[in-house]
Protein backbone atom coordinates (compact mmCIF):
# COMPACT_ATOMS: atom_id res chain seq x y z
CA UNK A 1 -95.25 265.95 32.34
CA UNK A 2 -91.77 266.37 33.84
CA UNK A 3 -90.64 269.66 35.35
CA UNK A 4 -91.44 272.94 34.01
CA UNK A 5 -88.82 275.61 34.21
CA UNK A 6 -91.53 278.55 33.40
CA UNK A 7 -93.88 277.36 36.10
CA UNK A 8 -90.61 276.96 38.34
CA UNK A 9 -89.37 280.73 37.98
CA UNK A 10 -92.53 282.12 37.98
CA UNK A 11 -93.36 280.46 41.73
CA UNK A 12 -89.98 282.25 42.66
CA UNK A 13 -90.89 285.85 40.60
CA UNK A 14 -94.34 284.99 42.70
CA UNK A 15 -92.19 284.83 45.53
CA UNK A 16 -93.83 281.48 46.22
CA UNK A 17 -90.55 280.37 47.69
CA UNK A 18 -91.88 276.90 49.10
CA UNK A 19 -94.36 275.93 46.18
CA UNK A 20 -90.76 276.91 44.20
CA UNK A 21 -89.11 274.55 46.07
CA UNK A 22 -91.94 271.97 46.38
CA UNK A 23 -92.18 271.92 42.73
CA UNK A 24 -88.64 271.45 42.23
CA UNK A 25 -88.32 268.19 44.83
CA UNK A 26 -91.02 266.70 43.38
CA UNK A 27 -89.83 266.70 39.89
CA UNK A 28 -86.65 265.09 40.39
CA UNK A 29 -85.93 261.89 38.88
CA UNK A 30 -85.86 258.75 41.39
CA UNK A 31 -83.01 257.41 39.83
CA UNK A 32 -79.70 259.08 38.19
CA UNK A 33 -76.53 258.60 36.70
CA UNK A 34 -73.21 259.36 36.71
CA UNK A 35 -70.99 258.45 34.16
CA UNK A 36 -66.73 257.99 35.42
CA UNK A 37 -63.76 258.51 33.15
CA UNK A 38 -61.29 255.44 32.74
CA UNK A 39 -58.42 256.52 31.70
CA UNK A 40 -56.50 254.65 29.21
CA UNK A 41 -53.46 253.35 30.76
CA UNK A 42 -49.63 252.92 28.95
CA UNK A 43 -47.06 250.44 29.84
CA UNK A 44 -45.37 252.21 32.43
CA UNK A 45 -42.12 250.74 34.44
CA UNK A 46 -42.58 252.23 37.29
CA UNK A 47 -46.33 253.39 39.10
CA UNK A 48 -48.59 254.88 36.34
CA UNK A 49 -50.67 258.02 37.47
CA UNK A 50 -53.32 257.57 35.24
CA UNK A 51 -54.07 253.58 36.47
CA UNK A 52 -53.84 255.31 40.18
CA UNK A 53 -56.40 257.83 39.06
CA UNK A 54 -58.80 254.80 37.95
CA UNK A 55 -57.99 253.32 41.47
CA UNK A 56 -59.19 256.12 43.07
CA UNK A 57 -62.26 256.70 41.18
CA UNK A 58 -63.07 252.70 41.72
CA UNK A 59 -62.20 253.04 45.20
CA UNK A 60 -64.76 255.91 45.85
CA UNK A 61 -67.92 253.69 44.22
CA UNK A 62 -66.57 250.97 46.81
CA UNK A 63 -66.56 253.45 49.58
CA UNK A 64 -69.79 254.82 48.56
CA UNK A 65 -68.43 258.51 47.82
CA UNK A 66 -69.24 260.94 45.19
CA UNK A 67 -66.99 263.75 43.66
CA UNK A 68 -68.67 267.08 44.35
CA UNK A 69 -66.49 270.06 42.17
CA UNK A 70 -65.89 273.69 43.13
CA UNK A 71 -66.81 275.81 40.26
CA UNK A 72 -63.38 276.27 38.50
CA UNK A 73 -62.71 272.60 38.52
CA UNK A 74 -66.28 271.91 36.21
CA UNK A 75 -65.53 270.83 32.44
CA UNK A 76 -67.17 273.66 31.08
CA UNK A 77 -64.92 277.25 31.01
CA UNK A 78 -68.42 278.83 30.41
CA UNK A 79 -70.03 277.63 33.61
CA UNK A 80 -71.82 279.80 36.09
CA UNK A 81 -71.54 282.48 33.14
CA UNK A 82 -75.26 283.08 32.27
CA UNK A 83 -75.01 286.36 34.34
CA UNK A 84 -73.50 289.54 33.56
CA UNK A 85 -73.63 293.28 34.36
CA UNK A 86 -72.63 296.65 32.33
CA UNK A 87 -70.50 298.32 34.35
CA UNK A 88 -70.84 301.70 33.23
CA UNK A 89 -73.96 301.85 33.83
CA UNK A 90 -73.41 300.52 37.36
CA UNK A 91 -71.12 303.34 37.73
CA UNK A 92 -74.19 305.76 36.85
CA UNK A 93 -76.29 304.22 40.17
CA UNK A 94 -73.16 305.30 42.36
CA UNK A 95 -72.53 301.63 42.96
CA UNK A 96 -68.94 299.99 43.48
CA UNK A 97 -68.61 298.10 41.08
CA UNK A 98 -66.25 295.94 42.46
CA UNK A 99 -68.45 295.03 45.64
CA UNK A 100 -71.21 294.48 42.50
CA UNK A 101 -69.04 292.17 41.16
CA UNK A 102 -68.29 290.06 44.25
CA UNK A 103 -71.58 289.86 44.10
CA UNK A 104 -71.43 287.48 40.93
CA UNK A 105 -69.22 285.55 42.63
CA UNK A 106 -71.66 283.91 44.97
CA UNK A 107 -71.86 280.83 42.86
CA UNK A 108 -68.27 280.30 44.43
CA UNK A 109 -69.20 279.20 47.99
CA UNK A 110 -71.43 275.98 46.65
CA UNK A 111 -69.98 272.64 45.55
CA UNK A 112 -71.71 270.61 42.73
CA UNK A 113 -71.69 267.42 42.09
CA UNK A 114 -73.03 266.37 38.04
CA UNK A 115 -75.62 264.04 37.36
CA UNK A 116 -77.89 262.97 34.09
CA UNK A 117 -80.81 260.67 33.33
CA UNK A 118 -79.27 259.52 29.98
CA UNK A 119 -77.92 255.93 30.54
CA UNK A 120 -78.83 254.04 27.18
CA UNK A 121 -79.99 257.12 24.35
CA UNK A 122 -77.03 258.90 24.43
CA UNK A 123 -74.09 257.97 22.92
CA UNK A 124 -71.63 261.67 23.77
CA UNK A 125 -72.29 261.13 27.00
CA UNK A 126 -70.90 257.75 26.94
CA UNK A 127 -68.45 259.33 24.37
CA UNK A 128 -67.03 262.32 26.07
CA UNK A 129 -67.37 260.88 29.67
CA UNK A 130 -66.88 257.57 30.06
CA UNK A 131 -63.69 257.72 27.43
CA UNK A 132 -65.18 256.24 24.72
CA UNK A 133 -67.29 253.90 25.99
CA UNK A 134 -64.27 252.35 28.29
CA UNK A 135 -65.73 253.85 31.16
CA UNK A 136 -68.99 253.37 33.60
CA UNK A 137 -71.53 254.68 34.54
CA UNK A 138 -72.94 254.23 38.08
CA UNK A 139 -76.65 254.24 39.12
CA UNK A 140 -78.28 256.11 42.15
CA UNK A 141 -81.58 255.95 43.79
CA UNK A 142 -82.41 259.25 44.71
CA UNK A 143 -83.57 259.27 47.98
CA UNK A 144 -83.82 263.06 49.27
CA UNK A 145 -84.32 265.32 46.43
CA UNK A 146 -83.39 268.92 49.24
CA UNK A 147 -80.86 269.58 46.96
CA UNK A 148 -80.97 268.71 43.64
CA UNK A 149 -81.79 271.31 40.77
CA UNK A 150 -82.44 270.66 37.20
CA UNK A 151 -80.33 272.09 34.77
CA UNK A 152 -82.16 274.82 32.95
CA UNK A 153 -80.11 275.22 29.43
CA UNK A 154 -81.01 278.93 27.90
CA UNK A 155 -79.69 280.35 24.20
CA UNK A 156 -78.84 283.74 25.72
CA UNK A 157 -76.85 285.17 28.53
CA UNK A 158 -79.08 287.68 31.14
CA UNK A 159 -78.31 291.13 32.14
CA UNK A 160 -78.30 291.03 35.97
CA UNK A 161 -77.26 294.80 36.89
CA UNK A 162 -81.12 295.24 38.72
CA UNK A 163 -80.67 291.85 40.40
CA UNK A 164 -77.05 292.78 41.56
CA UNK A 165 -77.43 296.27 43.17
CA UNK A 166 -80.60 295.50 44.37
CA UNK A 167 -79.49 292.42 45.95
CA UNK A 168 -76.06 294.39 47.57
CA UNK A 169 -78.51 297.30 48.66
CA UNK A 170 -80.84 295.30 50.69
CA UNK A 171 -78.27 292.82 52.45
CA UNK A 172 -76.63 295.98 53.50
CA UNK A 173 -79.73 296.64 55.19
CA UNK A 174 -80.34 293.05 56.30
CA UNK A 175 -76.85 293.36 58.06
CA UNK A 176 -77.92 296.92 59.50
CA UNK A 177 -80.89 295.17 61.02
CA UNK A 178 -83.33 297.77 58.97
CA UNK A 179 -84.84 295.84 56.26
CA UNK A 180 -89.13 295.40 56.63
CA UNK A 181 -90.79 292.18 55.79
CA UNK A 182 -91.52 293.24 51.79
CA UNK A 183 -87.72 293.93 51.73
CA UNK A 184 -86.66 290.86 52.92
CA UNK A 185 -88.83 288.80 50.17
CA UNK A 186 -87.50 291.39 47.94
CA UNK A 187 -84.00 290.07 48.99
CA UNK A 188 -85.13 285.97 48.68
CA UNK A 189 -85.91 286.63 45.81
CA UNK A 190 -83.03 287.96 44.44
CA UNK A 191 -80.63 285.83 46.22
CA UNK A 192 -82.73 282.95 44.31
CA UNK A 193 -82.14 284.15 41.06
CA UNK A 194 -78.06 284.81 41.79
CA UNK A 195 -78.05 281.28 43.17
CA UNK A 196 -79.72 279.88 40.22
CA UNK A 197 -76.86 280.67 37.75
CA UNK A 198 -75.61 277.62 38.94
CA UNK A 199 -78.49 275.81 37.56
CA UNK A 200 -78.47 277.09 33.82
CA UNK A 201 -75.93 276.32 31.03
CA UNK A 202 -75.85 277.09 27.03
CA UNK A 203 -78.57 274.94 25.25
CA UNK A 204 -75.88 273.28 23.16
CA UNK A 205 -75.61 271.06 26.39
CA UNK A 206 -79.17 270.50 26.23
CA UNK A 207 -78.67 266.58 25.28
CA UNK A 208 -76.83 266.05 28.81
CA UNK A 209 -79.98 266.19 30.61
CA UNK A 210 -78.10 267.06 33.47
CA UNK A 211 -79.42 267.52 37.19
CA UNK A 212 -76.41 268.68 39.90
CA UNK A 213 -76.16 268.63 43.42
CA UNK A 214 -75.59 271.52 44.91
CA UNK A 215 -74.57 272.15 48.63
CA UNK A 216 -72.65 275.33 50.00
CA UNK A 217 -69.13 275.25 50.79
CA UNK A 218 -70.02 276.89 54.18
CA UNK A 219 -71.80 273.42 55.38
CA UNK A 220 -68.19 272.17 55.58
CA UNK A 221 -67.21 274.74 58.67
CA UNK A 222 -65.04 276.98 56.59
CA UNK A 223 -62.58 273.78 55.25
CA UNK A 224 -60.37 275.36 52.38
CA UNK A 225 -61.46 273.17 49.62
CA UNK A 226 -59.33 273.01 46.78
CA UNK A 227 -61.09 271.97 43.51
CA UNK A 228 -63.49 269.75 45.15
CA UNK A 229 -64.06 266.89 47.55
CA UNK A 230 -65.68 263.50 47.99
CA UNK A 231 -69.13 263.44 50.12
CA UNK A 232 -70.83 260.51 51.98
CA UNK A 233 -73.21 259.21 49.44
CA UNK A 234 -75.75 259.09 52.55
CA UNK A 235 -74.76 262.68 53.51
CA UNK A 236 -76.39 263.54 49.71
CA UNK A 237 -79.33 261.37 50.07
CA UNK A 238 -78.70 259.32 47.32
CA UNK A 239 -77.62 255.18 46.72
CA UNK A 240 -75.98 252.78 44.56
CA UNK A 241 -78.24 250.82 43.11
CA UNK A 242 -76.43 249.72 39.69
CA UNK A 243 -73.41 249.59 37.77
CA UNK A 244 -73.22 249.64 34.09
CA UNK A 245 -69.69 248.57 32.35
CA UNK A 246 -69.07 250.37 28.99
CA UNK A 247 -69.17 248.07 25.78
CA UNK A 248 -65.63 249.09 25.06
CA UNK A 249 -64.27 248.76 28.84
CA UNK A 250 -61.59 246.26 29.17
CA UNK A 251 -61.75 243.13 31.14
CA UNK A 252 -59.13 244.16 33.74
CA UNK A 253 -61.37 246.68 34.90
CA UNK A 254 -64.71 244.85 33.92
CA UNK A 255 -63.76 242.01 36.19
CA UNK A 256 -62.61 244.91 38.91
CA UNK A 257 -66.21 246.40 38.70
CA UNK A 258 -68.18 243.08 38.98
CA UNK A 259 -66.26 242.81 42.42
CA UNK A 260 -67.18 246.18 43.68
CA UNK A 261 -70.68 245.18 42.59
CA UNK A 262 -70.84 242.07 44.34
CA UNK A 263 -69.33 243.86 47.61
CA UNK A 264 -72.00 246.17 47.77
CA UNK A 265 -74.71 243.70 46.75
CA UNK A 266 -76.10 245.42 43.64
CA UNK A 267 -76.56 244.22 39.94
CA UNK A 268 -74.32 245.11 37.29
CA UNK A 269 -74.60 245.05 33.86
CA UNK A 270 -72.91 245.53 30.42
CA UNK A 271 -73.48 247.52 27.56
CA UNK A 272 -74.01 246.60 24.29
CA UNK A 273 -75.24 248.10 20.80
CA UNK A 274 -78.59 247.27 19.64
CA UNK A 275 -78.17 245.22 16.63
CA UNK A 276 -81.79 244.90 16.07
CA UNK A 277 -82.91 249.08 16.49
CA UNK A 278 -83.59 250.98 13.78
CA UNK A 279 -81.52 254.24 15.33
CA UNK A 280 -78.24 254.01 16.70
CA UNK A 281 -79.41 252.99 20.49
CA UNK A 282 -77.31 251.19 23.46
CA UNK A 283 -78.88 248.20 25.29
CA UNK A 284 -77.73 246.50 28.40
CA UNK A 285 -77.71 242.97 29.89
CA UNK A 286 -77.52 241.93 33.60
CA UNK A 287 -74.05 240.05 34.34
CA UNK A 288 -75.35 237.01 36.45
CA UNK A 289 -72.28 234.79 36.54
CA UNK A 290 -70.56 236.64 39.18
């Protein structure tokens, strides 16, 4: 059946916090993907930035690290967007509404790292982020789900100016050490729904299929972190457990990528189009002669 994203919100309007987030672990994939950008690189004479950006990016499958983005560094200028207020009407309620608006700003303390189950029936994705198919896309066994999230892709935008004063007035009273039981649900619950603009893009990105990792920036001691870092893939809970070349990658990094693969003792494979399908569908086959 697959997750449910009605059944998921309404645990959380429930304020079924753990059968929310029960639900959620239990629905994500065992295995995902992540697809990495080669660059295309131009006879340079002296060192080329754009082949030492494809040596890092190699370097950090070998070292078993994963790029995990602040929220201005994501592809997407419309991320974390899906929330808004009227501030007029703000105004009205006696609110600031420039603490209100700090308020939207939450999604900036987390850290995300991108993920999708679309390997072979999807050709964008291999398209627009694996450069045309000269890329690769990497393979990990999933093997703590705490914090992964679905992507929940929505037509419309949703007014949030309840969520946000409500949410400022009761953490004020959290802080005051006044706030009952009921309150503090109250609170959860919309702290949860703040949070989960992090989870929910424009459908037109439906076809990504995209799950993200998503940790907070405060897990890190306070570092100043500047567009994003690179995480232990243990620390996540994840593995490598394949590599798949694009059909279009060229051999200089092909033959790179079957010696990561044999250093870390996984299969790799290569991509190919399906000749013999009656859509337009990738296929892959194992590379055994390495």
């Amino acid at each position: 059946m697959g997750f449910d994203k009605n059944m998921y919100m309404q645990f959380i309007f429930n304020r079924e916090f753990e059968k929310a987030d029960e639900y959620r672990r239990s629905n994500i994939p065992k295995k995902l993907y992540k697809f990495v950008y080669l660059n295309d690189v131009p006879k340079c004479i002296n060192e080329c930035e754009y082949e030492n950006v494809n040596n890092r990016k190699i370097k950090s499958i070998v070292d078993n690290k994963f790029w995990v983005s602040t929220y201005d560094n994501l592809n997407d200028p419309f991320e974390l967007k899906s929330i808004f207020i009227e501030e007029e009407k703000i105004k009205e309620y006696g609110y600031p509404v420039e603490l209100v608006k700090e308020v939207l700003k939450i999604h900036r303390e987390y850290l995300i790292g991108c993920f999708t189950t679309n390997l072979t029936n999807n050709l964008p994705m291999w398209a627009h982020y694996a450069n045309n198919h000269k890329g690769v896309c990497v393979e990990y066994k999933v093997l703590s789900p705490n914090f992964f999230y679905p992507v929940i892709y929505e037509k419309g935008r949703h007014l949030s100016n309840k969520i946000c004063m409500n949410f400022l007035s009761l953490a004020f009273k959290d802080m005051k050490g006044i706030i009952t039981e009921e309150q503090k649900n109250d609170l959860e619950l919309y702290g949860q729904l703040l949070f989960h603009n992090t989870t929910i893009k424009d459908k037109s990105w439906e076809y990504e299929d995209e799950y993200r990792y998503i940790i907070p920036k405060i897990a890190f001691d306070n570092k100043e972190i500047k567009g994003g870092t690179l995480l232990n893939t243990t620390t996540m809970g994840i593995e490598i457990s394949g590599i798949y070349i694009g059909m279009c990658c060229g051999e200089k990094y092909k033959n790179r990528l079957i010696e990561v693969a044999k250093a870390l003792g996984i299969k790799i494979y290569q991509m190919c189009f399906n000749d013999k399908a009656s859509d337009y569908a990738l296929d892959y086959k194992e590379i055994t002669n390495n």
